[in-house]
Every structure is written in C-alpha cells, then in structure tokens.
Protein backbone atom coordinates (compact mmCIF):
# COMPACT_ATOMS: atom_id res chain seq x y z
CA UNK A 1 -9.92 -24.64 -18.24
CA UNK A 2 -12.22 -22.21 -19.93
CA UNK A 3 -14.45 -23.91 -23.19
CA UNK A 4 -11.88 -26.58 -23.78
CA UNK A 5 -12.75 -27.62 -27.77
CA UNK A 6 -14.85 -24.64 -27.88
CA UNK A 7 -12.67 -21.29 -28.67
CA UNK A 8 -11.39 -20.79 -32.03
CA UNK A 9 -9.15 -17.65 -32.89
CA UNK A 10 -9.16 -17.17 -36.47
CA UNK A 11 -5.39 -15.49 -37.80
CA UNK A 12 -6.55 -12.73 -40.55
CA UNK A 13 -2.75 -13.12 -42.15
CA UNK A 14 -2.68 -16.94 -42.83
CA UNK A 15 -6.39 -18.07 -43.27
CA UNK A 16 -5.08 -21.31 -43.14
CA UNK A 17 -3.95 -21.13 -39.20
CA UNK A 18 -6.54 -21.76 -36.31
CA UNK A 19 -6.16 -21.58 -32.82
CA UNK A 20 -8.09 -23.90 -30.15
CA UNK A 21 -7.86 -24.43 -26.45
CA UNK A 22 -7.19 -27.78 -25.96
CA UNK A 23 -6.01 -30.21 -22.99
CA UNK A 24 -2.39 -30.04 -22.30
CA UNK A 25 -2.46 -34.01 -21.81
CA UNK A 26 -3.82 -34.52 -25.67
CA UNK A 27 -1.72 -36.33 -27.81
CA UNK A 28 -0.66 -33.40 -29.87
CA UNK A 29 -0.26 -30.75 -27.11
CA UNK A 30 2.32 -33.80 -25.72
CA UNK A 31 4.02 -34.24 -28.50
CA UNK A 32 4.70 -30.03 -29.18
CA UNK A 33 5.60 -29.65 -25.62
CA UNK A 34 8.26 -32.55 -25.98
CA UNK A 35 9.71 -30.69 -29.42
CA UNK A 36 9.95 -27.18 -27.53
CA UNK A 37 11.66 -29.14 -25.03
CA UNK A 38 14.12 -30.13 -27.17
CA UNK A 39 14.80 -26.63 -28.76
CA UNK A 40 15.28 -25.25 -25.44
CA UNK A 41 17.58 -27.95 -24.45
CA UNK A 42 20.04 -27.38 -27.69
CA UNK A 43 19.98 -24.21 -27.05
CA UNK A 44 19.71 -22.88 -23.64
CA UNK A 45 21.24 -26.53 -22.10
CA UNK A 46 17.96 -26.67 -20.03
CA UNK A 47 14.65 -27.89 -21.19
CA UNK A 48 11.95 -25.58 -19.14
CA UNK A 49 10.18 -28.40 -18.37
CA UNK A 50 11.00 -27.93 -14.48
CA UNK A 51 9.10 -24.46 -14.55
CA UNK A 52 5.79 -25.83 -16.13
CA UNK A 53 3.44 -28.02 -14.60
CA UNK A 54 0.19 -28.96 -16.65
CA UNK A 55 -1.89 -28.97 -13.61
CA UNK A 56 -1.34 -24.83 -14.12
CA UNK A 57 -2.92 -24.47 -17.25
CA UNK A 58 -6.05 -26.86 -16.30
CA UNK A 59 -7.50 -23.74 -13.70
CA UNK A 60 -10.50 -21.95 -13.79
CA UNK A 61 -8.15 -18.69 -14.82
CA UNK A 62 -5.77 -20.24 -17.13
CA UNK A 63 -5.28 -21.54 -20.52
CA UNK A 64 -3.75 -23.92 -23.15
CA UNK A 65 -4.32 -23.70 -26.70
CA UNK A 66 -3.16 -25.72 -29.73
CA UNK A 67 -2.08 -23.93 -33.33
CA UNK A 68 -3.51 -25.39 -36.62
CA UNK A 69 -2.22 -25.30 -40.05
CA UNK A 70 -4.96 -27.43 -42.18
CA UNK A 71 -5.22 -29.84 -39.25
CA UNK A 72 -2.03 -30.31 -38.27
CA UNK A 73 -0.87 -28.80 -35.04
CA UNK A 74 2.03 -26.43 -35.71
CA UNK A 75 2.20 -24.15 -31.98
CA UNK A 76 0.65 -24.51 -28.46
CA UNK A 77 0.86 -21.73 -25.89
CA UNK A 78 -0.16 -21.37 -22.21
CA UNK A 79 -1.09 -19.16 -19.31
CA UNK A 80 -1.70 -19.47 -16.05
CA UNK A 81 -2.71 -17.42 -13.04
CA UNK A 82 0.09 -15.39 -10.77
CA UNK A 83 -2.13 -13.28 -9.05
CA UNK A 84 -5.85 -11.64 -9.61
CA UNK A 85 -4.47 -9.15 -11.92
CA UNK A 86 -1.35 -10.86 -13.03
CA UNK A 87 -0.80 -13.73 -15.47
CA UNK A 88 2.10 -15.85 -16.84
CA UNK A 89 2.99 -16.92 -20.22
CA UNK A 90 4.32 -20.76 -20.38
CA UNK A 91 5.45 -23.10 -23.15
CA UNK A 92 4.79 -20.66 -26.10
CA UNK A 93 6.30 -22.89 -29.45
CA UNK A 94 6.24 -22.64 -33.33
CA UNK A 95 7.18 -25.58 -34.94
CA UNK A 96 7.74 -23.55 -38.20
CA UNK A 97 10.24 -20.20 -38.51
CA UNK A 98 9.36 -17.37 -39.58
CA UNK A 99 5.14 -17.95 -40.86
CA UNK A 100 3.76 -15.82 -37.55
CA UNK A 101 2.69 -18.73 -35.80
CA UNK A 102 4.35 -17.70 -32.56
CA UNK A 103 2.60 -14.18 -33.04
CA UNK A 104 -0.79 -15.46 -33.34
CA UNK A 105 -0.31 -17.39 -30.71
CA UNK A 106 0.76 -14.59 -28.37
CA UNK A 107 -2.11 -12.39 -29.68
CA UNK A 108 -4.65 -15.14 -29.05
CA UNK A 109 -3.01 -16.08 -25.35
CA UNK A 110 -3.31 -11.74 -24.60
CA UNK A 111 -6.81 -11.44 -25.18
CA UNK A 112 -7.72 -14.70 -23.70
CA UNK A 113 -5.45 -12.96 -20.15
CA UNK A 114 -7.86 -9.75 -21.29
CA UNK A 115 -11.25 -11.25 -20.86
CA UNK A 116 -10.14 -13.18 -18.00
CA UNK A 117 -9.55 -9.77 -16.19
CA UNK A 118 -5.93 -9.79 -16.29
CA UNK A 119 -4.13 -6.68 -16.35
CA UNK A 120 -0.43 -7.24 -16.89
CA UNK A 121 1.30 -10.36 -18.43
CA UNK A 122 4.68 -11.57 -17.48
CA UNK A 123 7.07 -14.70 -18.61
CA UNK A 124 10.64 -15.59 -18.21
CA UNK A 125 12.69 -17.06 -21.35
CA UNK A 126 16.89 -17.24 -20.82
CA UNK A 127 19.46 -14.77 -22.19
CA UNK A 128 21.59 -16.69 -24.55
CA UNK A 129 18.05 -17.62 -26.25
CA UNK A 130 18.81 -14.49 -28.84
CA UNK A 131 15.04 -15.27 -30.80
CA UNK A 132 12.83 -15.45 -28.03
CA UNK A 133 14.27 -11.98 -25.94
CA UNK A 134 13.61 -10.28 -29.42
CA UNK A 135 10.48 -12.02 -30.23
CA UNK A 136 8.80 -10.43 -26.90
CA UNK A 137 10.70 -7.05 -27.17
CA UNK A 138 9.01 -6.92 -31.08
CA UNK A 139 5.73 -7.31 -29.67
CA UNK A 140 5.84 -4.84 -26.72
CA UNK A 141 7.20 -6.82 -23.61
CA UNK A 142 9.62 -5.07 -21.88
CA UNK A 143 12.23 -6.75 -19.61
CA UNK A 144 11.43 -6.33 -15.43
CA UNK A 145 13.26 -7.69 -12.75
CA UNK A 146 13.17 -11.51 -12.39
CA UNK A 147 10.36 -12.73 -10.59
CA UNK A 148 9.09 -15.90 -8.52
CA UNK A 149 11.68 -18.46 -8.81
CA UNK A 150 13.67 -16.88 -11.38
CA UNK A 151 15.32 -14.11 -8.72
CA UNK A 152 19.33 -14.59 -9.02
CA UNK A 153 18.94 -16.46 -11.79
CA UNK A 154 21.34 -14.84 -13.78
CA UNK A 155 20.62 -16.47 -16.45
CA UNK A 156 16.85 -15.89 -16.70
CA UNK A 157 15.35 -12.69 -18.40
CA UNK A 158 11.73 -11.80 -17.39
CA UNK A 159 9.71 -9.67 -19.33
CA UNK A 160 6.21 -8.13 -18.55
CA UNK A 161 3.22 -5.84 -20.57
CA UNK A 162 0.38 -4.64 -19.50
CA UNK A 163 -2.66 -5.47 -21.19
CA UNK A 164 -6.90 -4.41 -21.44
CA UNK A 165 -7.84 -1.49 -19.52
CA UNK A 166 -5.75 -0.25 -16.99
CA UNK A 167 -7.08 1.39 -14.16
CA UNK A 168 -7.31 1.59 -10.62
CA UNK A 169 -9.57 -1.61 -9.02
CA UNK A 170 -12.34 -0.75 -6.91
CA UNK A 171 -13.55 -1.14 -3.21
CA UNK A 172 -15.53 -3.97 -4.23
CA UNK A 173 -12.54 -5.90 -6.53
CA UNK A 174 -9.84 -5.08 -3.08
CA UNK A 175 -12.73 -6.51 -0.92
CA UNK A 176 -13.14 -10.04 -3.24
CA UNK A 177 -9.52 -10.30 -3.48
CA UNK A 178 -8.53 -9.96 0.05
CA UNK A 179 -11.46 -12.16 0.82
CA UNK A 180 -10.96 -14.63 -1.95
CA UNK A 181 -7.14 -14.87 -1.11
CA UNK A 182 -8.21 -15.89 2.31
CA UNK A 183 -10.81 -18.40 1.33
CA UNK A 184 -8.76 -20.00 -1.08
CA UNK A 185 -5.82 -20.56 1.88
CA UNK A 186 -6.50 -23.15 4.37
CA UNK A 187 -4.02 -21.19 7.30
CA UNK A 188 -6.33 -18.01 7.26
CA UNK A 189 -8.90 -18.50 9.99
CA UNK A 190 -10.44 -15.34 10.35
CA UNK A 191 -10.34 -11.69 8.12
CA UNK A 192 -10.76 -8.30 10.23
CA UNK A 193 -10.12 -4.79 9.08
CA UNK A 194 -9.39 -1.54 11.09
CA UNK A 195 -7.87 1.87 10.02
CA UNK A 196 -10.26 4.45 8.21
CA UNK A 197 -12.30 2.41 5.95
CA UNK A 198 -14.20 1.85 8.81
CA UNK A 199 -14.86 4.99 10.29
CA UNK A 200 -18.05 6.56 9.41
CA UNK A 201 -16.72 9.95 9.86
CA UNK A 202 -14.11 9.95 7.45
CA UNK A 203 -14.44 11.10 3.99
CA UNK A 204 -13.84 8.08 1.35
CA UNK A 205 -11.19 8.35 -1.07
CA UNK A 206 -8.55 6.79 -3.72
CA UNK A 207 -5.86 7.25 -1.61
CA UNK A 208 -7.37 5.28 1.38
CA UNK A 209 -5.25 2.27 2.63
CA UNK A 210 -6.95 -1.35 3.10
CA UNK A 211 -5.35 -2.55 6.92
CA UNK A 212 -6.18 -5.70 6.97
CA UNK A 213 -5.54 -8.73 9.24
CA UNK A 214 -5.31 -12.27 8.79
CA UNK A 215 -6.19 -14.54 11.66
CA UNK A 216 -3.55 -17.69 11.73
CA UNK A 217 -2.46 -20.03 14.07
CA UNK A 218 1.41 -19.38 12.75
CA UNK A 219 3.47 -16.60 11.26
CA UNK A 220 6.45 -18.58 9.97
CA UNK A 221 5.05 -20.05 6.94
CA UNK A 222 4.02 -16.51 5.65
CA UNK A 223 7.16 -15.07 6.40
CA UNK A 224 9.41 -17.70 4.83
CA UNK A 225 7.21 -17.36 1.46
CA UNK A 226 8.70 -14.40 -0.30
CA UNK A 227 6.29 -14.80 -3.16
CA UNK A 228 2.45 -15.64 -1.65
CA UNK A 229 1.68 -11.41 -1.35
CA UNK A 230 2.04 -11.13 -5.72
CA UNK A 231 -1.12 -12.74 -5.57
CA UNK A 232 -2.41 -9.52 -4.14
CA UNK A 233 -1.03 -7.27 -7.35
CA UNK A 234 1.99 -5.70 -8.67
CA UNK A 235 3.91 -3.99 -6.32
CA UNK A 236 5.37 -1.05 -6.84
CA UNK A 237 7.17 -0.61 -3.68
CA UNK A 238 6.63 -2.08 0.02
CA UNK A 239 7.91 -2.12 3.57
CA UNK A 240 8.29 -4.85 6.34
CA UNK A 241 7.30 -2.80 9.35
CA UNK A 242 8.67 -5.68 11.62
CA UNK A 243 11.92 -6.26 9.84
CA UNK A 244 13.02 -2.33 11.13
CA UNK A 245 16.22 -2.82 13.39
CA UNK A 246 14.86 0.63 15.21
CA UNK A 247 12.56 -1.29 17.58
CA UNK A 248 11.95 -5.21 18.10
CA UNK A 249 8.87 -6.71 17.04
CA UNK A 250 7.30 -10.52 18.41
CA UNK A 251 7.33 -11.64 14.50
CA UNK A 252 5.84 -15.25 15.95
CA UNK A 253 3.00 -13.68 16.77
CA UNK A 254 2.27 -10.93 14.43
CA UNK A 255 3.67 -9.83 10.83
CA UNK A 256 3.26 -7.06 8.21
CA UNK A 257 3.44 -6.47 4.75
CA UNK A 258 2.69 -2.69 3.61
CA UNK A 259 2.50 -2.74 0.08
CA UNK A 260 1.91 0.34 -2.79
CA UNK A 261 0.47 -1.66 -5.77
CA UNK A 262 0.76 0.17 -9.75
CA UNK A 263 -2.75 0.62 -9.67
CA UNK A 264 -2.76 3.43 -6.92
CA UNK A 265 -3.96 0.81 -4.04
CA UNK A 266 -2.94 0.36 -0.96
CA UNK A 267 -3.24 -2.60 1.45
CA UNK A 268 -1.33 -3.00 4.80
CA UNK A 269 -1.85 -6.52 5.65
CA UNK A 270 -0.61 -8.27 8.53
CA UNK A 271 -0.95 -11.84 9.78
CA UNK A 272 -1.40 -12.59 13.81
CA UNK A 273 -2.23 -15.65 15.73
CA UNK A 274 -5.05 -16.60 17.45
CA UNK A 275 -3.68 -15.56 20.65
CA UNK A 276 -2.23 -12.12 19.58
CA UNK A 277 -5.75 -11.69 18.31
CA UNK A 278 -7.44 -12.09 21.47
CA UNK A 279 -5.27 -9.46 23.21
CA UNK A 280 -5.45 -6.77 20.03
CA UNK A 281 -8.98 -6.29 18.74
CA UNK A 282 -10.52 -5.22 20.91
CA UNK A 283 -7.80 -2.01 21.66
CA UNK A 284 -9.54 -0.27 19.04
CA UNK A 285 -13.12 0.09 18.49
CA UNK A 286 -12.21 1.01 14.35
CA UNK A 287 -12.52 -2.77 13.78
CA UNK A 288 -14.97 -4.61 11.28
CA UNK A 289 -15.11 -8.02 10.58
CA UNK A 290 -14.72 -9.57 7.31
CA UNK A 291 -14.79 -13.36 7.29
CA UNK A 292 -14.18 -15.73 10.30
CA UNK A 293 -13.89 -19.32 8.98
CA UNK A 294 -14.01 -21.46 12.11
CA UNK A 295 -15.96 -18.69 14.38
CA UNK A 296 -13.34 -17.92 16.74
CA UNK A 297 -13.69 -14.34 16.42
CA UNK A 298 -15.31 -12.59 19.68
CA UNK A 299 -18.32 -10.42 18.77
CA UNK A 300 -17.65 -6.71 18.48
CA UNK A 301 -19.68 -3.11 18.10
CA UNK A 302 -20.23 -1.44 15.80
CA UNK A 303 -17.38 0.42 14.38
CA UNK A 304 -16.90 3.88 15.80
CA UNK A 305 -14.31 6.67 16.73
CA UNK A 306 -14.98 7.38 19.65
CA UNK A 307 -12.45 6.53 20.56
CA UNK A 308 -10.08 9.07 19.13
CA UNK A 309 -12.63 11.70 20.12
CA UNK A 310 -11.22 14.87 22.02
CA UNK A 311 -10.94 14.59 25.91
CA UNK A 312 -12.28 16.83 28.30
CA UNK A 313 -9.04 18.40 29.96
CA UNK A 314 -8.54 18.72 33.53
CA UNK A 315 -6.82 21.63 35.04
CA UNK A 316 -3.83 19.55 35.67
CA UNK A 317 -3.53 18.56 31.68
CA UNK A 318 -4.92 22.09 30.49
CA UNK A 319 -1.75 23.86 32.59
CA UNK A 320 0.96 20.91 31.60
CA UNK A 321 0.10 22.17 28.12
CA UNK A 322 0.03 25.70 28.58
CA UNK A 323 3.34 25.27 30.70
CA UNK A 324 5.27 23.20 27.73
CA UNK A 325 4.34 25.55 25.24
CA UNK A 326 5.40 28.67 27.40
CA UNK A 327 8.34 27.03 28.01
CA UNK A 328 9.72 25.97 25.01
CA UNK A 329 9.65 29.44 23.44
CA UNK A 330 13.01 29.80 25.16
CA UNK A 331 14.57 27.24 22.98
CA UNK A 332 12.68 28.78 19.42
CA UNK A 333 14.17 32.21 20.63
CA UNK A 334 17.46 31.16 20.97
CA UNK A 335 17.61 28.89 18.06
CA UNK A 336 16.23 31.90 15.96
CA UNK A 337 19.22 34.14 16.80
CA UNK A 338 21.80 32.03 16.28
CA UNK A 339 20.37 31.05 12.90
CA UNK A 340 19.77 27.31 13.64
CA UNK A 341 16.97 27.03 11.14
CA UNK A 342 17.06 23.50 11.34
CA UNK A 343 16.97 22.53 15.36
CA UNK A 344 14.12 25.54 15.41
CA UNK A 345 11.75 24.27 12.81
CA UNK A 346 12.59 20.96 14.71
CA UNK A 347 11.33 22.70 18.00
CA UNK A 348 8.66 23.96 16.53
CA UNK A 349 7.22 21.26 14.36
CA UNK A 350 7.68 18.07 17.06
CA UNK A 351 7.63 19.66 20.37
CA UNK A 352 5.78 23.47 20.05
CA UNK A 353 2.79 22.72 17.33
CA UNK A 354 1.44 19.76 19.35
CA UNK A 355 0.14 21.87 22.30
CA UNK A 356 -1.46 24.63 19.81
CA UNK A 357 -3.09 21.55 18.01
CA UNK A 358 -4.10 20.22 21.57
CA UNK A 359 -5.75 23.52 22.54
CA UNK A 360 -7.38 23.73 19.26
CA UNK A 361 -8.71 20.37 19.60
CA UNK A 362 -10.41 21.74 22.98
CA UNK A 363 -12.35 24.30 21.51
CA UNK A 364 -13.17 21.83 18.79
CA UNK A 365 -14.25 19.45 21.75
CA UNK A 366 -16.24 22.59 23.52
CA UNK A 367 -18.32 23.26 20.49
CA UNK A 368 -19.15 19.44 19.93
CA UNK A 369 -19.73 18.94 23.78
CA UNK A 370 -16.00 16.12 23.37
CA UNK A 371 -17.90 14.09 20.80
CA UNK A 372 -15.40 14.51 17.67
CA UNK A 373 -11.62 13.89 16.09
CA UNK A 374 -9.80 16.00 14.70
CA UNK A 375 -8.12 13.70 12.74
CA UNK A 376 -3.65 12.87 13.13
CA UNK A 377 -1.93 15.77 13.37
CA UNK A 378 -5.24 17.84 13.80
CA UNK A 379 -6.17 17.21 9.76
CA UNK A 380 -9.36 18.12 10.18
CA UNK A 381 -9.73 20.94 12.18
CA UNK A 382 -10.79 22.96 10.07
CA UNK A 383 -14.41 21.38 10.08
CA UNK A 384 -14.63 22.78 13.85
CA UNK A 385 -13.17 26.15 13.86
CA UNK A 386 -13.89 29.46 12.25
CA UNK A 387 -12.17 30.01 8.78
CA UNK A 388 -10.09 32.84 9.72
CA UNK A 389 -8.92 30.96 13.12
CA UNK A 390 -7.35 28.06 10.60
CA UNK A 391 -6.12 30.59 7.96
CA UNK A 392 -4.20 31.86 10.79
CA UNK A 393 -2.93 28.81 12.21
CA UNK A 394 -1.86 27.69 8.48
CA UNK A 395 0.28 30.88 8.75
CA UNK A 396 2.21 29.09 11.58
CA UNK A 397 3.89 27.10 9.17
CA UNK A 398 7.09 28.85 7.98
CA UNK A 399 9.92 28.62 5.02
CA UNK A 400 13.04 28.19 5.99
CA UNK A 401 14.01 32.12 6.04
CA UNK A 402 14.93 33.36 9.08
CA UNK A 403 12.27 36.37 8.90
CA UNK A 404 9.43 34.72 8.27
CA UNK A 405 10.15 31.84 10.81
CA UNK A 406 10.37 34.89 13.55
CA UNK A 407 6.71 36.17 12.10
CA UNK A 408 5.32 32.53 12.43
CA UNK A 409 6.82 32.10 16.05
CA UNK A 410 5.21 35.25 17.19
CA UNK A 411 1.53 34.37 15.35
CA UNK A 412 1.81 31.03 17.02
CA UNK A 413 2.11 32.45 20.47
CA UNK A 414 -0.30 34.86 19.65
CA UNK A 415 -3.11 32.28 18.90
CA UNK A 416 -2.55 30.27 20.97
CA UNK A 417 -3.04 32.88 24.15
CA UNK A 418 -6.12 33.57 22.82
CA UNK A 419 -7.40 30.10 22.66
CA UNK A 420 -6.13 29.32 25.70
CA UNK A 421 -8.03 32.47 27.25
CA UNK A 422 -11.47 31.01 25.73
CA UNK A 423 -10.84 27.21 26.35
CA UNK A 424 -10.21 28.21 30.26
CA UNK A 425 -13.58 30.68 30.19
CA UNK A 426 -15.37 27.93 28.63
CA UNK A 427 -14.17 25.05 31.20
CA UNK A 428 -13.95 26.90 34.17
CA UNK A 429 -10.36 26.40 34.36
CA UNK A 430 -7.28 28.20 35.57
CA UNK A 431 -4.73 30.17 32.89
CA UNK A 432 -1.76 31.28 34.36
CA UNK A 433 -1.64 34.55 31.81
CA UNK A 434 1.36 36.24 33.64
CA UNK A 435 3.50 33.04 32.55
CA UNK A 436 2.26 33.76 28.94
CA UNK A 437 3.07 37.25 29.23
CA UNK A 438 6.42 36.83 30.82
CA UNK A 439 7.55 34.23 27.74
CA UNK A 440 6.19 36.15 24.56
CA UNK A 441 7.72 39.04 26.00
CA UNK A 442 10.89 37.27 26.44
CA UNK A 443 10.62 35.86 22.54
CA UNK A 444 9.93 39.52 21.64
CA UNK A 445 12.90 40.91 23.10
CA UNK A 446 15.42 38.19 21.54
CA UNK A 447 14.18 38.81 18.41
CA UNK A 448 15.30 42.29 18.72
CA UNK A 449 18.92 41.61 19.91
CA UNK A 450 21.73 42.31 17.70
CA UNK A 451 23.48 39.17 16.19
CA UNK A 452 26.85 40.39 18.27
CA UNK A 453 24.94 40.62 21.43
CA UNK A 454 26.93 39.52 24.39
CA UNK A 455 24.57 39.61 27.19
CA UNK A 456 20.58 39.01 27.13
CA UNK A 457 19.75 42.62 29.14
C-alpha cells in the first residue's frame, strides 16, 4: 500500500477531521470495519464482509485510509484495483451522521484513484440501503449495470464516475498493459501481435486495432472467466468471434475476445495453445513478437506485407476475371429494369466491383513491378493510380435511384475496358475485346427497353 502512515488529507470544512492511510489489520481500521458491518447487517440483512478481502487494499495500486476527529477514528474507506484504468470503492463508513465525514472520505479515496492513474471509479452498495444510493448519486456517481460478481444480483446497485483526465491511452500505455497483463498471469506463455500495427506500410492511426495473441497451454480457464478481460478497460461493446452459430470454431484450441473500450481503443485478443501456435504463425508474415516467457516461440522475420502484395496474373486468371465481369452484366441489366435496386447493388457491390478492383490492382502491380497492397477492398489505391482514374472509379458507387445506378453500371464497364486494354498491353496477355463489346452493348440496349417490354429484340 502506497506511504502507509505517511498521507494526510486535510478537510477545509471541519479543521478538526484528518485523513491517513493506514493498515486495514490496525486495531482501529478493525474495529470500524466490524461497526459498518453491523449497519449493513440491520439494514440490508447482509454484512458486505463476503465482498471485501483486506489482502485487496494492501496492493501496490490500492488503498485504505482511516478518518480522524481529534484522534479518534470516526471513517475508513478503501480502494482497490479492477483493472489498469478502473478502480473499486470498498468499505466506505462514517461513524457519525450527517458532519461530512463520508464526503471527505470519498474526496480523499478519488484523488488518491487520480494519482494512481485511474480513470473511472466504480462500487456496488444494495437497493433497500436508501442513504448510501443517494449519498453516491449527490456526489456524481451514476448507476451502471452490475458488474463482477454482482451480475443478477437483483438486489445490488452499482454505480460508476469517471475521474482525472480522460482521454484516449497511448501506444505505449496498450503495449504495458497487454504486456503487464501477461506477465502478471502465470498461464500466458508467450505474447505475439499481427494485423496492421505491424506493417510498415500502413499509415498509423487512433482508430488502429491491437490483435493480439496469448500463447497458453489451455483455453478453458479463459473462457469460463467472464470477468479476467475488465482488467484490460471499460468496455463499451464486444464480440465473441467463436461463439457465432454461422460457422464452428475449435474453441480448445483457440479463443477471441474483440473488444471496443470508452477510450476509443481497440484490442482483438485471442488466446491459442501451444500447438495451434505452431501451425498459425507462421501463415502470415504480419507477425511481431512481444514477450515469450519460457522461449517456445520459433524465430520469425521481420515483419512485412509481402505477402498481401499484388500477383502477377497469368492469362488464365487475367481472362477468368475479364470473363466474370463480362458476364455478370447480364444479371445488373436485368435487375436494373425490373427495378430490383436491392439484388443489383448486391450484384454489383459483392460479385461485379471485385474484378474492377482486381484489374486495378494490376496496373497498381505494373507500375510497382508486383511489389505493393492495395489495401482490403482496394483502400488504398489511390496511392498507385492517376487522380482522375480513382475520381472515376469513386463514381462507380451509386444511390439507390434507379438513374444514377444505370450511369454507374455503364462508367464501371467503361473503366474497366480500358484497364483491361492497358493491363493486357503491359503483360503481354490476351483480351478477348469482342466479349466486352458484345456485353456493354447488351447492357446498353436493356437500358433502353421500355418497362412493358415483352421480348428482348
């Protein structure tokens, strides 16, 4: 515990009141924590003392303190650590009504959570206890779901604030906390991270996720502890990618958490055995390790994405592509005259746009002789063709008005015949320009059919 004997908070309203961190096994803080368990007792019909442990408040990150009136200890008050960024009040008590003791005390236990580098403050008191839910709503706690042990506990009221400076935590705090989280836990092995933090060639920013793995020898532990990934932050919202009934996952082997914290992070965290490890890291050459505990992690290169880099095409791939998008322009025409709007920008979007971004991601290849990536979905090919090329692919994407889809259909086709026509000069391969011909003219002619047409010609 931080300068036990040694910190001394000074209440401007009653000169007479002091307030000391002290050990929770003194005499005194005893003999207070027996009298609030009393009070609780007569009037909740349960003394707390089930949810406190002393050996909580005697941490590097925690805190119990003793209130003094002339000597005489009149309060005590406690917090302990729920996560890096999270801490929880325990045992507050005023042995006097109404003289501000309980107030003090609070004030005293929030900036004690501030210059420990806690953000946000929660604690958990019971319903029928009328004083303490309006004691905490008085001084700016506002009631959150229940937390930790208290969850169904209908009973139990939790309450939370947010406290010092609130802003978004850094690379460098994520890194300490993922790595001090893993440190501190004996079943973490090994830390290794992959996704775009550690590619060089991508451009660093807030919204960045953390995907991180934790080497283990067992799954089930993690996944039966619905509490351990608090530690982490306050979550806004999350997912369990392996808990999705749309595909199965091998949850004995390998387990995810994907979790949106209130401070604008992101980590996607999963834990996988030793021998899931083995057969995974080395599938993509975006990895960097972190920590490896018991050096069973294999050595690796040097991050790179090369990866993801644009192939060379062969004639066989370079037609396949030209052929699907021909193609498919029969099913956008049709959909576009009977006014599907939705099954055509479904066409479009899933099935048509991924062989324009393909060819586009050729001539991006061609002018970096196949040595870059244009990102998911082609998000960064703009860095590799000319402005007005990607001004006019943006205009590919359409409303939902049936005009303007027809004028986005047509500019599609139209760019990508012409990009076809240069990626085939450029490789030496084969375009077969009578089957573009034959299908934009076909898209041309639908679009000029009546909406009572009965026969195509």
């Amino acid at each position: 515990m931080w300068g036990t004997h040694t910190s001394f908070y000074d209440d401007k309203e009653n000169a007479k009141m002091k307030i000391q961190e002290e050990s929770v096994d003194s005499l005194e803080a005893k003999e207070l924590l027996e009298e609030l368990s009393a009070s609780l007792e007569k009037i909740t019909g349960n003394s707390g003392k089930n949810s406190f442990k002393n050996e909580d408040v005697k941490t590097k990150r925690s805190v119990f303190a003793v209130a003094r009136e002339e000597g005489k200890a009149v309060g005590c008050g406690g917090l302990r650590e729920v996560s890096v960024d999270t801490g929880e009040l325990k045992r507050i008590y005023s042995a006097k009504c109404g003289q501000g003791i309980g107030g003090t005390m609070l004030r005293f236990l929030e900036e004690k959570a501030s210059h420990l580098g806690y953000r946000r403050l929660i604690l958990e008191t019971r319903k029928v206890n009328v004083n303490a839910v309006n004691f905490y709503l008085h001084h700016g706690y506002k009631i959150c779901e229940n937390y930790g042990k208290y969850i169904g506990n209908e009973e139990a009221v939790c309450f939370e604030k947010k406290i010092g400076e609130w802003k978004m935590r850094s690379e460098k705090e994520m890194y300490h906390l993922i790595l001090e989280v893993a440190k501190r836990d004996e079943r973490v092995l090994a830390v290794y991270m992959n996704g775009s933090r550690t590619n060089p060639n991508v451009p660093k920013d807030m919204f960045q996720d953390y995907d991180i793995i934790y080497v283990v020898n067992e799954t089930k532990s993690f996944r039966e502890d619905k509490q351990w990934i608090h530690q982490f932050g306050n979550i806004l919202f999350m997912q369990y990618p392996e808990e999705t009934p749309y595909y199965s996952s091998d949850v004995e082997n390998c387990y995810g958490w994907l979790m949106q914290f209130d401070d604008g992070n992101r980590i996607d965290l999963h834990v996988e055995t030793v021998e899931n490890m083995k057969k995974s890291i080395h599938e993509d050459k975006l990895c960097k390790i972190l920590l490896d505990k018991e050096g069973i992690l294999p050595e690796i290169p040097e991050s790179t994405d090369e990866d993801y880099w644009v192939k060379c095409p062969t004639q066989e791939q370079f037609a396949a592509t030209c052929n699907e998008f021909w193609w498919l322009q029969d099913n956008v025409g049709k959909g576009l005259w009977r006014q599907e709007i939705l099954y055509v920008m479904d066409m479009i979007n899933y099935y048509v746009r991924p062989m324009l971004v393909r060819i586009l991601s050729w001539k991006a290849g061609i002018k970096t002789e196949f040595s870059c990536s244009v990102g998911k979905a082609g998000k960064y090919l703009n860095r590799y063709i000319s402005k007005e090329e990607w001004d006019e692919f943006l205009e590919t994407y359409s409303c939902a008005e049936l005009a303007k889809m027809w004028e986005s259909a047509i500019k599609m086709c139209e760019l990508f015949d012409r990009v076809a026509k240069e990626v085939a000069a450029e490789l030496n391969l084969i375009y077969n320009e009578q089957e573009s011909k034959n299908s934009l003219g076909y898209l041309r002619h639908i679009k000029t059919l009546p909406s009572d047409a009965e026969t195509i010609y």
